[in-house]
N, C-alpha and C. Protein backbone atom coordinates (compact mmCIF):
# COMPACT_ATOMS: atom_id res chain seq x y z
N UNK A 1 0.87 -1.17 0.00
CA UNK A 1 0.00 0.00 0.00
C UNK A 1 0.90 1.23 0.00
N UNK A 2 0.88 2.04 -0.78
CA UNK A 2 1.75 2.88 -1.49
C UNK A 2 1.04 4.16 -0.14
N UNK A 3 2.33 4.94 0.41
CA UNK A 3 2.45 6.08 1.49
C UNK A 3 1.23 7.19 1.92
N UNK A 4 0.39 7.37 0.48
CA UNK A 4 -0.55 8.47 0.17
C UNK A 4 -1.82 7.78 0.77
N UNK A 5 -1.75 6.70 0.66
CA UNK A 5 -3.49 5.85 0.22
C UNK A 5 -3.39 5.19 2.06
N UNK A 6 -2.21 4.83 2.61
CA UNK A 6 -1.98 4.18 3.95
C UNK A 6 -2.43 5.71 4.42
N UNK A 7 -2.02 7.00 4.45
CA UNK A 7 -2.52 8.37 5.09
C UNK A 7 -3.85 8.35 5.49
N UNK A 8 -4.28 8.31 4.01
CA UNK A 8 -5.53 8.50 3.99
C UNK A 8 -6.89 7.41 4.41
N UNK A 9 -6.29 6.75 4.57
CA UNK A 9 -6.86 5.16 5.26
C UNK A 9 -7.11 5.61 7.32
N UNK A 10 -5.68 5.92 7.43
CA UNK A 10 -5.76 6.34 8.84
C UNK A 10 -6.59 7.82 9.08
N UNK A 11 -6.24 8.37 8.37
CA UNK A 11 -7.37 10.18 8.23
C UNK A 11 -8.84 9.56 8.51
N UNK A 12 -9.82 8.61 7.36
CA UNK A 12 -10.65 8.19 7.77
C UNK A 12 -11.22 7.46 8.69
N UNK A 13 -10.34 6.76 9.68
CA UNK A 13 -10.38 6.08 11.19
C UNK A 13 -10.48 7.20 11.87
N UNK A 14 -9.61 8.44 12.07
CA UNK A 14 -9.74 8.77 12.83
C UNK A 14 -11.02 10.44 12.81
N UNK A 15 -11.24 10.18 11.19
CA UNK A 15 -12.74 11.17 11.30
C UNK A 15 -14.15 10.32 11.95
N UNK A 16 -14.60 9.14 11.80
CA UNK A 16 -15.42 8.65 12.40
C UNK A 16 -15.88 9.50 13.30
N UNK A 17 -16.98 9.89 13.44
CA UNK A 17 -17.99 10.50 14.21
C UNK A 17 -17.64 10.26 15.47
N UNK A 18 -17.48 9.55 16.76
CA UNK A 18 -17.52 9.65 17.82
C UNK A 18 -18.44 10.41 18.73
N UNK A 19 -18.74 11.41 18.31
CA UNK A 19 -20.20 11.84 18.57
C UNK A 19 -21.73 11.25 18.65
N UNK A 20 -21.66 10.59 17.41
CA UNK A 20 -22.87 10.22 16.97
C UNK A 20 -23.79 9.48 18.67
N UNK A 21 -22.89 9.00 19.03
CA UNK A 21 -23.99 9.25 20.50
C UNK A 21 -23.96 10.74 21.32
N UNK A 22 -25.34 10.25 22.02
CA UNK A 22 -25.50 11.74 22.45
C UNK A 22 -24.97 11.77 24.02
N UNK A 23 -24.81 10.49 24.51
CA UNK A 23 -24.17 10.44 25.44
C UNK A 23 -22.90 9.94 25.65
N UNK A 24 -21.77 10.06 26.52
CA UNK A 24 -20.36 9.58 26.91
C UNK A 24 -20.58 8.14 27.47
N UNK A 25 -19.87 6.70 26.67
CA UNK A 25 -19.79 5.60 27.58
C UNK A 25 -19.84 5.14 28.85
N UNK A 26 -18.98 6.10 29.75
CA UNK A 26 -19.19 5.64 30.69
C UNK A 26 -20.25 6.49 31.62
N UNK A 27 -21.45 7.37 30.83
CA UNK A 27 -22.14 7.67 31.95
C UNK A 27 -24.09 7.00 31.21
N UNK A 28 -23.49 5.87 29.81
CA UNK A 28 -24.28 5.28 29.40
C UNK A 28 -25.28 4.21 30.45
N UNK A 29 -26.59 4.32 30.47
CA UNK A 29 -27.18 3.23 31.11
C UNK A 29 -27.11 1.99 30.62
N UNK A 30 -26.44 2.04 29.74
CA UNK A 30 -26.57 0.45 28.57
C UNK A 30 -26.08 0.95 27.25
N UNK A 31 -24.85 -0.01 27.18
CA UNK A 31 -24.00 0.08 25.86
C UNK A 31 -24.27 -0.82 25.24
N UNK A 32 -24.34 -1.12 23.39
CA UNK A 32 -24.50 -1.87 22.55
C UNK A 32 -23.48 -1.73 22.15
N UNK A 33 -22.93 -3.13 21.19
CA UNK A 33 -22.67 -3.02 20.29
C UNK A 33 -22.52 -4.15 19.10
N UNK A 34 -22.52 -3.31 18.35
CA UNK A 34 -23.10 -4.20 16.95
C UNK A 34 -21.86 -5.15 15.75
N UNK A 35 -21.77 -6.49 15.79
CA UNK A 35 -20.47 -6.67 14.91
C UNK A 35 -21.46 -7.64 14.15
N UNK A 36 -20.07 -7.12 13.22
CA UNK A 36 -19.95 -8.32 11.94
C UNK A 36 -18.43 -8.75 11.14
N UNK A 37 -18.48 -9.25 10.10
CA UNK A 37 -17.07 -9.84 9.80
C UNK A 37 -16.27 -8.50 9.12
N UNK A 38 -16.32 -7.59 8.78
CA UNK A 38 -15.81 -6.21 8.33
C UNK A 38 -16.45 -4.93 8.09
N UNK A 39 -17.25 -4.54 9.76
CA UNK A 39 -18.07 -3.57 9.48
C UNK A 39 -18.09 -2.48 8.75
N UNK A 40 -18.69 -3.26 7.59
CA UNK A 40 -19.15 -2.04 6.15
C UNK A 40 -20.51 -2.90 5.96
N UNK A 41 -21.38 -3.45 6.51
CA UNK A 41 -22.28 -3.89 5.74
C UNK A 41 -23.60 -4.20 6.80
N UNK A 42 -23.33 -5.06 7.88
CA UNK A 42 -24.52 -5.80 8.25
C UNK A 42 -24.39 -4.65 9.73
N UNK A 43 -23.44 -4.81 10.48
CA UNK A 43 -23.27 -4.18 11.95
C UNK A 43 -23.38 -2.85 11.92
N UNK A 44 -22.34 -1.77 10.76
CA UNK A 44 -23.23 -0.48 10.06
C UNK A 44 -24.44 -0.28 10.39
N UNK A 45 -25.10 -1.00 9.41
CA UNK A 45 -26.38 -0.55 9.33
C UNK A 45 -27.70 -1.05 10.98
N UNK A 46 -27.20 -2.40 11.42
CA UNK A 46 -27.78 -2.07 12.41
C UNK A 46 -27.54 -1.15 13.43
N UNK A 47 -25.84 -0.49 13.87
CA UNK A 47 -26.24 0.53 14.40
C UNK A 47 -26.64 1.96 14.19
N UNK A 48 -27.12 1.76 12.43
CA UNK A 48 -27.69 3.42 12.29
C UNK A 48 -29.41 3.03 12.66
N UNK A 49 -29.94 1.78 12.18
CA UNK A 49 -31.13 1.36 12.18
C UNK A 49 -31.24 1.49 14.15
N UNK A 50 -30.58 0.90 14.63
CA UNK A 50 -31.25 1.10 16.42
C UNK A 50 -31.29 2.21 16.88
N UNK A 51 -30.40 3.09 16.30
CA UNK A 51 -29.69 4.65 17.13
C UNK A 51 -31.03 5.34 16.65
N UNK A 52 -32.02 5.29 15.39
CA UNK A 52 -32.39 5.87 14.72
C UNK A 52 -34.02 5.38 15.59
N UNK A 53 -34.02 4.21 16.00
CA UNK A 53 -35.22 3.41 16.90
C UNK A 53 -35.16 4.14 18.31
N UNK A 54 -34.17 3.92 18.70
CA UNK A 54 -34.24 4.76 20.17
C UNK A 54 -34.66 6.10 19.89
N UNK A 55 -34.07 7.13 19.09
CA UNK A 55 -33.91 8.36 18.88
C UNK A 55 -36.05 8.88 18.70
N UNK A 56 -36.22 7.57 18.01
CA UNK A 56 -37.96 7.86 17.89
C UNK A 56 -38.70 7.26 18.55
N UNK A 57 -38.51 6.32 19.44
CA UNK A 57 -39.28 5.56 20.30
C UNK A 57 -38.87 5.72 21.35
N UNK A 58 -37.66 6.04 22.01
CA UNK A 58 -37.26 5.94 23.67
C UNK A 58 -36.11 7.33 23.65
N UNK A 59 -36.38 8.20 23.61
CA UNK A 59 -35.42 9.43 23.09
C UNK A 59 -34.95 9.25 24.82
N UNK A 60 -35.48 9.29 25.61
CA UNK A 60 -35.36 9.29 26.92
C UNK A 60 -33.64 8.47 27.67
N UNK A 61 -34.27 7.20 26.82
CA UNK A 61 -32.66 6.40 27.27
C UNK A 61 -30.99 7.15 27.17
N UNK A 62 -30.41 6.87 27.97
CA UNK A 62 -28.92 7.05 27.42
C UNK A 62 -28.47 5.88 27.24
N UNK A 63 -28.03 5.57 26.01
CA UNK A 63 -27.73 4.34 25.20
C UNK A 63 -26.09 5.18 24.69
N UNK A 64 -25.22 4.29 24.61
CA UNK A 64 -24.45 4.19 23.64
C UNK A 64 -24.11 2.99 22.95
N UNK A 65 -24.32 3.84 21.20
CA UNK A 65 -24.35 2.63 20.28
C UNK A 65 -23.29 2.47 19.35
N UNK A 66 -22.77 0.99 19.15
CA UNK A 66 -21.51 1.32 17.87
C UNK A 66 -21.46 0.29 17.34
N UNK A 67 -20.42 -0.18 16.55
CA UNK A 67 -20.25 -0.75 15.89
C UNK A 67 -18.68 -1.34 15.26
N UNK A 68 -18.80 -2.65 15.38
CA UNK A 68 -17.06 -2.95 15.23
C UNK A 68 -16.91 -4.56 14.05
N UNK A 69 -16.18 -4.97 13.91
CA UNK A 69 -15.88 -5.64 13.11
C UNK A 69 -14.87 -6.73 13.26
N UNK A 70 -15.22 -7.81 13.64
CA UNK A 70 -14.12 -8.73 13.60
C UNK A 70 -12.93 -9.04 12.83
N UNK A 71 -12.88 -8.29 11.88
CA UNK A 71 -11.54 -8.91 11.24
C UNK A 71 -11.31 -6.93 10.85
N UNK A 72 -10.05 -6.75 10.29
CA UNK A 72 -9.25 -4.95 10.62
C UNK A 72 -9.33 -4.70 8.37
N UNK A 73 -10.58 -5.52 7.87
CA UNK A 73 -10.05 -5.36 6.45
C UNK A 73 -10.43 -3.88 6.04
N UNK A 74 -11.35 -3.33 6.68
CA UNK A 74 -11.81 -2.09 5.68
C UNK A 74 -11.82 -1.33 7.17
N UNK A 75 -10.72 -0.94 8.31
CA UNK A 75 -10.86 -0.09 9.42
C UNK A 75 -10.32 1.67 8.28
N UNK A 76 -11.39 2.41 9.42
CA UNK A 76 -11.59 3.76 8.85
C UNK A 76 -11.93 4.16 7.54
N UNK A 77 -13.13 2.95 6.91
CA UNK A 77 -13.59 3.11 5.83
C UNK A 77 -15.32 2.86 6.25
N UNK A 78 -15.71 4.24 4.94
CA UNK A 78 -17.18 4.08 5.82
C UNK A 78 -18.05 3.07 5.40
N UNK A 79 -19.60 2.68 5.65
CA UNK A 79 -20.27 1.78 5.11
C UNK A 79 -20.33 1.41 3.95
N UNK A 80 -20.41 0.36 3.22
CA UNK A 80 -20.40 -0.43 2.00
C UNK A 80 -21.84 0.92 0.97
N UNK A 81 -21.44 1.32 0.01
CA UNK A 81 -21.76 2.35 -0.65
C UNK A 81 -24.01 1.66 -0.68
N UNK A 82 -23.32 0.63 -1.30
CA UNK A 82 -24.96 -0.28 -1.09
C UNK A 82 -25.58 0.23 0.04
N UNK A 83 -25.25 -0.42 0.96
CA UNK A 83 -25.78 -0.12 2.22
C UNK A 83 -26.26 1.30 2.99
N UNK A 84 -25.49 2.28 2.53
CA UNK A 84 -25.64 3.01 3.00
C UNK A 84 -27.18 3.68 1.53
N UNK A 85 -26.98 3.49 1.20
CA UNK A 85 -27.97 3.83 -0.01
C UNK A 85 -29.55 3.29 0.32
N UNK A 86 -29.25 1.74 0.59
CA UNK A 86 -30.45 1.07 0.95
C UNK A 86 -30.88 2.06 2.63
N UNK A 87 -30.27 2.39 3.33
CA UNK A 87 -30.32 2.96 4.73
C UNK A 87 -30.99 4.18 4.32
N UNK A 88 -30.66 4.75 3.57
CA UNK A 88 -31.18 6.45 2.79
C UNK A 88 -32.46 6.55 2.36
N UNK A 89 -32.73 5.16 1.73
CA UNK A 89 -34.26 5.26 1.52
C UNK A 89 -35.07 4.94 2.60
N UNK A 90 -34.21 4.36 3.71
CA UNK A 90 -35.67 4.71 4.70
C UNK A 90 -35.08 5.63 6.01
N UNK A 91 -34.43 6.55 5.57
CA UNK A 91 -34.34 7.57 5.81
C UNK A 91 -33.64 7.35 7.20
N UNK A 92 -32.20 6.64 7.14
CA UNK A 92 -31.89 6.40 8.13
C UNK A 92 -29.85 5.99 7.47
N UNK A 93 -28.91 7.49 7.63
CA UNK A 93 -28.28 7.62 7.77
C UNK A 93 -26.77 7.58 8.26
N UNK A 94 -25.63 6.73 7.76
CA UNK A 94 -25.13 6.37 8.16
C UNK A 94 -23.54 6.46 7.32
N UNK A 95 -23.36 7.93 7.29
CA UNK A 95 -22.39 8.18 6.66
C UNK A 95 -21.31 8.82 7.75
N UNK A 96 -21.77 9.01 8.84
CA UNK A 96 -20.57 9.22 9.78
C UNK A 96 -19.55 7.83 10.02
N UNK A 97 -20.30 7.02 10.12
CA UNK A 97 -19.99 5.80 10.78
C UNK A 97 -18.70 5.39 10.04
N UNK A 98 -17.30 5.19 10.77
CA UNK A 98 -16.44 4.23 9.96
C UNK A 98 -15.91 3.07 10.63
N UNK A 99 -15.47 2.00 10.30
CA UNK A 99 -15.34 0.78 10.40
C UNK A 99 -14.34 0.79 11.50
N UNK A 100 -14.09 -0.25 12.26
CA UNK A 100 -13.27 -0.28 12.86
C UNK A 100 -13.64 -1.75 13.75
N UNK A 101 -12.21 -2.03 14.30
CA UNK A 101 -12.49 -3.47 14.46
C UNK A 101 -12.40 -3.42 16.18
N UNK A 102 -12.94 -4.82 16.79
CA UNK A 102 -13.41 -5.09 18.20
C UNK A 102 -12.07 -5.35 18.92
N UNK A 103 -12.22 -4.40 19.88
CA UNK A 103 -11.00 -4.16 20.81
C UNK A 103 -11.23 -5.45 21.81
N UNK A 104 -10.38 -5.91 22.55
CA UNK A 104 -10.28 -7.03 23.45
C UNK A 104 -10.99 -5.59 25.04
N UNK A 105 -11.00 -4.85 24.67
CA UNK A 105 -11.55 -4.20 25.84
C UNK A 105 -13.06 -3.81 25.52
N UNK A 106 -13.48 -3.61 24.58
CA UNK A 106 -15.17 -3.85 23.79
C UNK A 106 -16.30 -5.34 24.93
N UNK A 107 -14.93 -6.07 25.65
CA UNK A 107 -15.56 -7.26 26.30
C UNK A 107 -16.41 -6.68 27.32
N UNK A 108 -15.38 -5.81 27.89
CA UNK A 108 -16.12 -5.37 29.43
C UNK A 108 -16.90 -3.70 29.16
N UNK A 109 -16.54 -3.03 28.24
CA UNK A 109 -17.19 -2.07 28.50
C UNK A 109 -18.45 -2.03 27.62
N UNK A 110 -18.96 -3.36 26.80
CA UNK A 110 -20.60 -2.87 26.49
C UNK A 110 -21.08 -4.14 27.09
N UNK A 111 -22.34 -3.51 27.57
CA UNK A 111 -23.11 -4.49 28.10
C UNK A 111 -23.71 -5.76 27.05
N UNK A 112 -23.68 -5.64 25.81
CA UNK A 112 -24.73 -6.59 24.61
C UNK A 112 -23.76 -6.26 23.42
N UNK A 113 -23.04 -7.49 23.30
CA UNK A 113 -22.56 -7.17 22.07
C UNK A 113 -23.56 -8.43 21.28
N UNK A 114 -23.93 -8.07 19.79
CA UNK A 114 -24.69 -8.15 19.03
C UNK A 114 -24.40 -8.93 18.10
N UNK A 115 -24.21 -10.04 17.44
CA UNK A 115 -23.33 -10.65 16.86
C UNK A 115 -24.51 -11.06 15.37
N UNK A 116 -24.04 -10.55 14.05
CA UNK A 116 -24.78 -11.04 12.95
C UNK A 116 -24.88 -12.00 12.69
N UNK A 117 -23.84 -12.91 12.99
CA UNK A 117 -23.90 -14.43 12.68
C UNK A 117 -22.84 -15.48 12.98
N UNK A 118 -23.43 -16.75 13.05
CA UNK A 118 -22.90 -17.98 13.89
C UNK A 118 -21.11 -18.10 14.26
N UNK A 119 -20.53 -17.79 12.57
CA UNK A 119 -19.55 -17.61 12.37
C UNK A 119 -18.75 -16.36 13.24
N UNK A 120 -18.87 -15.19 13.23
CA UNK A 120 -18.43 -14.41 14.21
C UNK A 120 -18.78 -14.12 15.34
N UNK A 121 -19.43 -15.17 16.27
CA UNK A 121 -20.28 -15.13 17.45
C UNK A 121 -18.73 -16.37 17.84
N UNK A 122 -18.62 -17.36 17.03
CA UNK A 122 -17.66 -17.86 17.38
C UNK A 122 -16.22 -17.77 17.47
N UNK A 123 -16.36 -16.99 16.88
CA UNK A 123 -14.76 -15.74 16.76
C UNK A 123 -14.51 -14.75 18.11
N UNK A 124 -15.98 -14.36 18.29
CA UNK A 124 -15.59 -13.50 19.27
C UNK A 124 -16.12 -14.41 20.94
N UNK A 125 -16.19 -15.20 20.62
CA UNK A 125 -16.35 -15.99 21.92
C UNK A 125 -14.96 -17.10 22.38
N UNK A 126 -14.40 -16.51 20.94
CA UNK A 126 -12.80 -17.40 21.23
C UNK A 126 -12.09 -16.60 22.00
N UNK A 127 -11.83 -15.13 21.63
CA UNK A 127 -11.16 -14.17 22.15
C UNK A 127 -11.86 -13.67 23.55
N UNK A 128 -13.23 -13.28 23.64
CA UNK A 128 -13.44 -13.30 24.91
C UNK A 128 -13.38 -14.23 26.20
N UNK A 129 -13.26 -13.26 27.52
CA UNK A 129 -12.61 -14.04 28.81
C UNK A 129 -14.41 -14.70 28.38
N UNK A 130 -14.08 -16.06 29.40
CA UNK A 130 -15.24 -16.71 29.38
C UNK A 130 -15.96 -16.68 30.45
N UNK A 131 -15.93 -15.32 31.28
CA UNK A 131 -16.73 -14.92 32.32
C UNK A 131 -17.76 -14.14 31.49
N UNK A 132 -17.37 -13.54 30.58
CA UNK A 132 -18.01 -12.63 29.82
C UNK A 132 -18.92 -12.89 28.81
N UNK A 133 -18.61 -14.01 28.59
CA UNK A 133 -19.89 -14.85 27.32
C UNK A 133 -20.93 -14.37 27.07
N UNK A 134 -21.58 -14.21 28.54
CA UNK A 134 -23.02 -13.82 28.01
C UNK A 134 -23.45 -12.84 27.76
N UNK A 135 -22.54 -12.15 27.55
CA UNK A 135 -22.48 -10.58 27.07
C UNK A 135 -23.10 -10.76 25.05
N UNK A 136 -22.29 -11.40 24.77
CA UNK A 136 -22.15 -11.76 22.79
C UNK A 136 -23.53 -12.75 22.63
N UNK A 137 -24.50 -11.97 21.48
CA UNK A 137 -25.54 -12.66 21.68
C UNK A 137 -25.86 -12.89 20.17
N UNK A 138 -26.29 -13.71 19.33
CA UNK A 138 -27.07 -13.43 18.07
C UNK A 138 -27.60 -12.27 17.88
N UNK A 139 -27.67 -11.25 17.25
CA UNK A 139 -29.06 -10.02 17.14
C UNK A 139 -30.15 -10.55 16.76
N UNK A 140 -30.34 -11.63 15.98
CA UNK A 140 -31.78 -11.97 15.44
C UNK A 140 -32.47 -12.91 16.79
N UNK A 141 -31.78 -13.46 17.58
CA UNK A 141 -32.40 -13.42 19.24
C UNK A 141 -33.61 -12.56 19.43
N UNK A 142 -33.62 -11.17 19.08
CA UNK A 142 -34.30 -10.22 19.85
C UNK A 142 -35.33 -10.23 18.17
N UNK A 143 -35.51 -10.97 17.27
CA UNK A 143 -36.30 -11.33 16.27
C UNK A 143 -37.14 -12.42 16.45
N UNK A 144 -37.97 -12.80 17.41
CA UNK A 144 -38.68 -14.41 17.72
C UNK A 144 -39.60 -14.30 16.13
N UNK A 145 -39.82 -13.40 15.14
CA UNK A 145 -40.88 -13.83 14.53
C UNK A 145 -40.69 -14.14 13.47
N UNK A 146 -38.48 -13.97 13.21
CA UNK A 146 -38.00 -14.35 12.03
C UNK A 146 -37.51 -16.02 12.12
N UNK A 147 -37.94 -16.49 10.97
CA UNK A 147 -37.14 -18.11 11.22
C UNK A 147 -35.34 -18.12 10.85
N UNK A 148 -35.06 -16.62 10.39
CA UNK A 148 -33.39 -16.66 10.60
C UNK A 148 -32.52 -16.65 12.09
N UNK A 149 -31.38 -17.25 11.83
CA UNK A 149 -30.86 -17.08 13.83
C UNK A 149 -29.38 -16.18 12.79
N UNK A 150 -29.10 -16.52 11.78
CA UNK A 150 -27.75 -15.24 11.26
C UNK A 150 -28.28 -14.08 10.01
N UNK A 151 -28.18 -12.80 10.20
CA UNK A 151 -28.52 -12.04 9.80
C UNK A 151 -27.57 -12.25 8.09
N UNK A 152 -28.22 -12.68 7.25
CA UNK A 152 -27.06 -12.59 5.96
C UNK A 152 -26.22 -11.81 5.30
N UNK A 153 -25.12 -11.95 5.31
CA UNK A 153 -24.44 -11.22 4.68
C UNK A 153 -24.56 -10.80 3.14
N UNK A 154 -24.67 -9.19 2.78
CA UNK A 154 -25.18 -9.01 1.51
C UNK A 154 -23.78 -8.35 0.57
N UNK A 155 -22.57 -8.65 1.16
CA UNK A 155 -21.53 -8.24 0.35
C UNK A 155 -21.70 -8.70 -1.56
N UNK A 156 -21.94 -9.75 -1.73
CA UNK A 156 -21.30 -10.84 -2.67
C UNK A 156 -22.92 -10.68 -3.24
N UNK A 157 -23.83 -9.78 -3.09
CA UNK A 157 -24.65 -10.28 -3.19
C UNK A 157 -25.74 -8.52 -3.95
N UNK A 158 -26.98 -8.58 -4.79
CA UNK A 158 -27.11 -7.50 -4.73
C UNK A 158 -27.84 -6.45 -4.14
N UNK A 159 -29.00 -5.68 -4.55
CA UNK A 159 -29.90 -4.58 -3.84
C UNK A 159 -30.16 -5.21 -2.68
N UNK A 160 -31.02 -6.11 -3.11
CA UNK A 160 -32.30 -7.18 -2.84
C UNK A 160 -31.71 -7.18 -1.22
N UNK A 161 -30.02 -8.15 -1.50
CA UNK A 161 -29.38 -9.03 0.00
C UNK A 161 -29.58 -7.27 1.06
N UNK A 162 -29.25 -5.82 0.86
CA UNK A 162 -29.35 -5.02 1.48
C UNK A 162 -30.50 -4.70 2.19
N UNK A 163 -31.76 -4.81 1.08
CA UNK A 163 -32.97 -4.70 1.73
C UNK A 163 -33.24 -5.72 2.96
N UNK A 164 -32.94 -6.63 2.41
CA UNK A 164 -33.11 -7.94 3.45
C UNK A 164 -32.27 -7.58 4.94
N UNK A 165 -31.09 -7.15 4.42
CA UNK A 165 -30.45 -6.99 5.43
C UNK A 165 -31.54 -5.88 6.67
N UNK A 166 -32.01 -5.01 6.36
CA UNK A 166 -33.01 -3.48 6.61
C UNK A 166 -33.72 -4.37 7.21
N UNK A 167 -34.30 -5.24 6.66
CA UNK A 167 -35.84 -5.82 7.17
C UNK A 167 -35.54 -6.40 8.52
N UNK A 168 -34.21 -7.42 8.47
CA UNK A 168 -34.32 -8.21 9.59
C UNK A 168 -33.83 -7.25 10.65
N UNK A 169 -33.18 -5.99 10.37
CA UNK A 169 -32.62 -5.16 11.54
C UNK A 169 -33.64 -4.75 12.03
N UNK A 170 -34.23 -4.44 11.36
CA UNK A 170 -35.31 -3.20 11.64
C UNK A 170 -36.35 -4.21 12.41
N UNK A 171 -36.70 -5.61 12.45
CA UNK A 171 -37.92 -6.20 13.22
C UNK A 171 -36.82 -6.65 14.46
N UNK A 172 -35.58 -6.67 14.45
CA UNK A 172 -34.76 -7.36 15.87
C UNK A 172 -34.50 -6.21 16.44
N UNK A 173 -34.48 -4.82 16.18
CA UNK A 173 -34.50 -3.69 17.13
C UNK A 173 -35.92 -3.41 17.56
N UNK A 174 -36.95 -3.71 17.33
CA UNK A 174 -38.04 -3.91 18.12
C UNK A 174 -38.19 -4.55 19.32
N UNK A 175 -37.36 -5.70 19.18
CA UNK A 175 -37.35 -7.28 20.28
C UNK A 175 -36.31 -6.16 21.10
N UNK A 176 -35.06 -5.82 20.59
CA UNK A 176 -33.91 -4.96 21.17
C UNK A 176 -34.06 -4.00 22.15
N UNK A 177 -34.99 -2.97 21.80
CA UNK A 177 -35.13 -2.08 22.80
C UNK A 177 -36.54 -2.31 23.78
N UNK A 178 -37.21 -3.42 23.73
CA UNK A 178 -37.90 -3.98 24.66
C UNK A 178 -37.19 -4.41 25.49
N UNK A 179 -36.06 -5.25 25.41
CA UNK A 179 -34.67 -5.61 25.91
C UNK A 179 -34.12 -5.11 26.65
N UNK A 180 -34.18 -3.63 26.21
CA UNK A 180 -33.21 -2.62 27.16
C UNK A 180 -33.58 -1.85 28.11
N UNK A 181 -35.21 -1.71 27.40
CA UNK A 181 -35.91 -1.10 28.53
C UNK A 181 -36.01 -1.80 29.96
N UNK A 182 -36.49 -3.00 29.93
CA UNK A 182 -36.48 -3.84 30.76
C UNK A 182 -35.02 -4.43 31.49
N UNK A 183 -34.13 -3.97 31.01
CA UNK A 183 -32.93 -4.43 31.61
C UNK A 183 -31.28 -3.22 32.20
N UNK A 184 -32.21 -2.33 31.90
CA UNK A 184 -31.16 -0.96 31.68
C UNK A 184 -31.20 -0.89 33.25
N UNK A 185 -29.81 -0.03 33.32
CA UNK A 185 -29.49 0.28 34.91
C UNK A 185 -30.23 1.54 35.10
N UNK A 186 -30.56 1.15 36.34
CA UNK A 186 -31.47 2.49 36.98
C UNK A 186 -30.54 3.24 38.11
C-alpha cells in the first residue's frame, strides 16, 4: 500500500464521528454493540437502524451505540456504498460511521454485544474471557418472529441481500429495545 493511500486510510479512522452518541460511555445506562465480519455492511447498518429506533421511540434512554468488526479489512472506511444507499431510503443515515475493528476491551465495556452471525459469534467468543460470554448474543435473538438465527451477509450479493439486510434489523430492534428497557441500569 503505497504512502498516500496508507494516510488517507488512517485520516478516515480517525474522522469517524464519535459523537454520533449523544451520550459519553461511561455515563451510558446500557452500551450496545453491533459486529460483523468487516463492518461495512450488516453491523453499520444495524447501528444506524437502532440509534435511529431509540432516537424515535425511547429518546429518553442514554444508550451508547456502535459498531465494530471482527476482522481490521476495511478499518476507517465508511459503510459499503450499497448499504448506505439502501439505509437512505428509509431515511436512516449512516455516513458518519467508519469501520473499525473489536477491541479485546469492547468485552467489558458494552453491556450486549450483538453478533450477525454464527460464524463471528464464534470468533468473538474465542477471544473473549469466558466470564463474559453472556455478554455476545445473536441479534436476530431479539427477532422471535424471524425463522433466521444469522442475519445474511449481503456483500457478494445485490440490492435485494441489502434490503433484506433493513428488514431483519429493523424487526430485531423492536425485540432490542424492549430488551433494554427492561434491563437498563437504573
Amino acid at each position: 500500500m503505497g504512502q498516500v493511500k496508507l494516510l488517507r486510510k488512517i485520516a478516515r479512522f480517525f474522522k469517524r464521528d464519535r459523537d454520533l452518541n449523544k451520550v459519553e460511555i461511561d455515563v451510558a445506562d446500557y452500551r450496545i454493540l453491533f459486529v460483523c465480519m468487516g463492518n461495512i455492511c450488516r453491523s453499520p447498518t444495524a447501528e444506524g437502524v437502532f440509534r435511529t429506533h431509540v432516537e424515535t421511540h425511547a429518546p429518553q434512554l442514554k444508550l451508547y451505540i456502535d459498531s465494530a468488526g471482527t476482522h481490521a479489512y476495511h478499518v476507517g472506511e465508511p459503510p459499503d456504498r450499497r448499504a448506505r444507499r439502501a439505509a437512505e431510503r428509509r431515511g436512516i443515515d449512516l455516513d458518519a460511521i467508519r469501520s473499525r475493528r473489536v477491541d479485546d476491551a469492547d468485552f467489558e465495556r458494552f453491556d450486549l454485544i450483538l453478533v450477525m452471525d454464527s460464524l463471528n459469534l464464534e470468533t468473538l467468543r474465542d477471544r473473549c474471557p469466558a466470564e463474559l460470554h453472556d455478554r455476545i448474543r445473536l441479534f436476530l435473538e431479539f427477532a422471535e418472529e424471524v425463522d433466521y438465527v444469522d442475519v445474511p451477509d449481503p456483500y457478494y450479493g445485490g440490492v435485494t441481500g441489502f434490503e433484506r439486510v433493513l428488514d431483519l434489523v429493523e424487526i430485531a430492534s423492536n425485540g432490542l429495545l424492549a430488551h433494554v428497557i427492561a434491563n437498563q441500569r437504573k
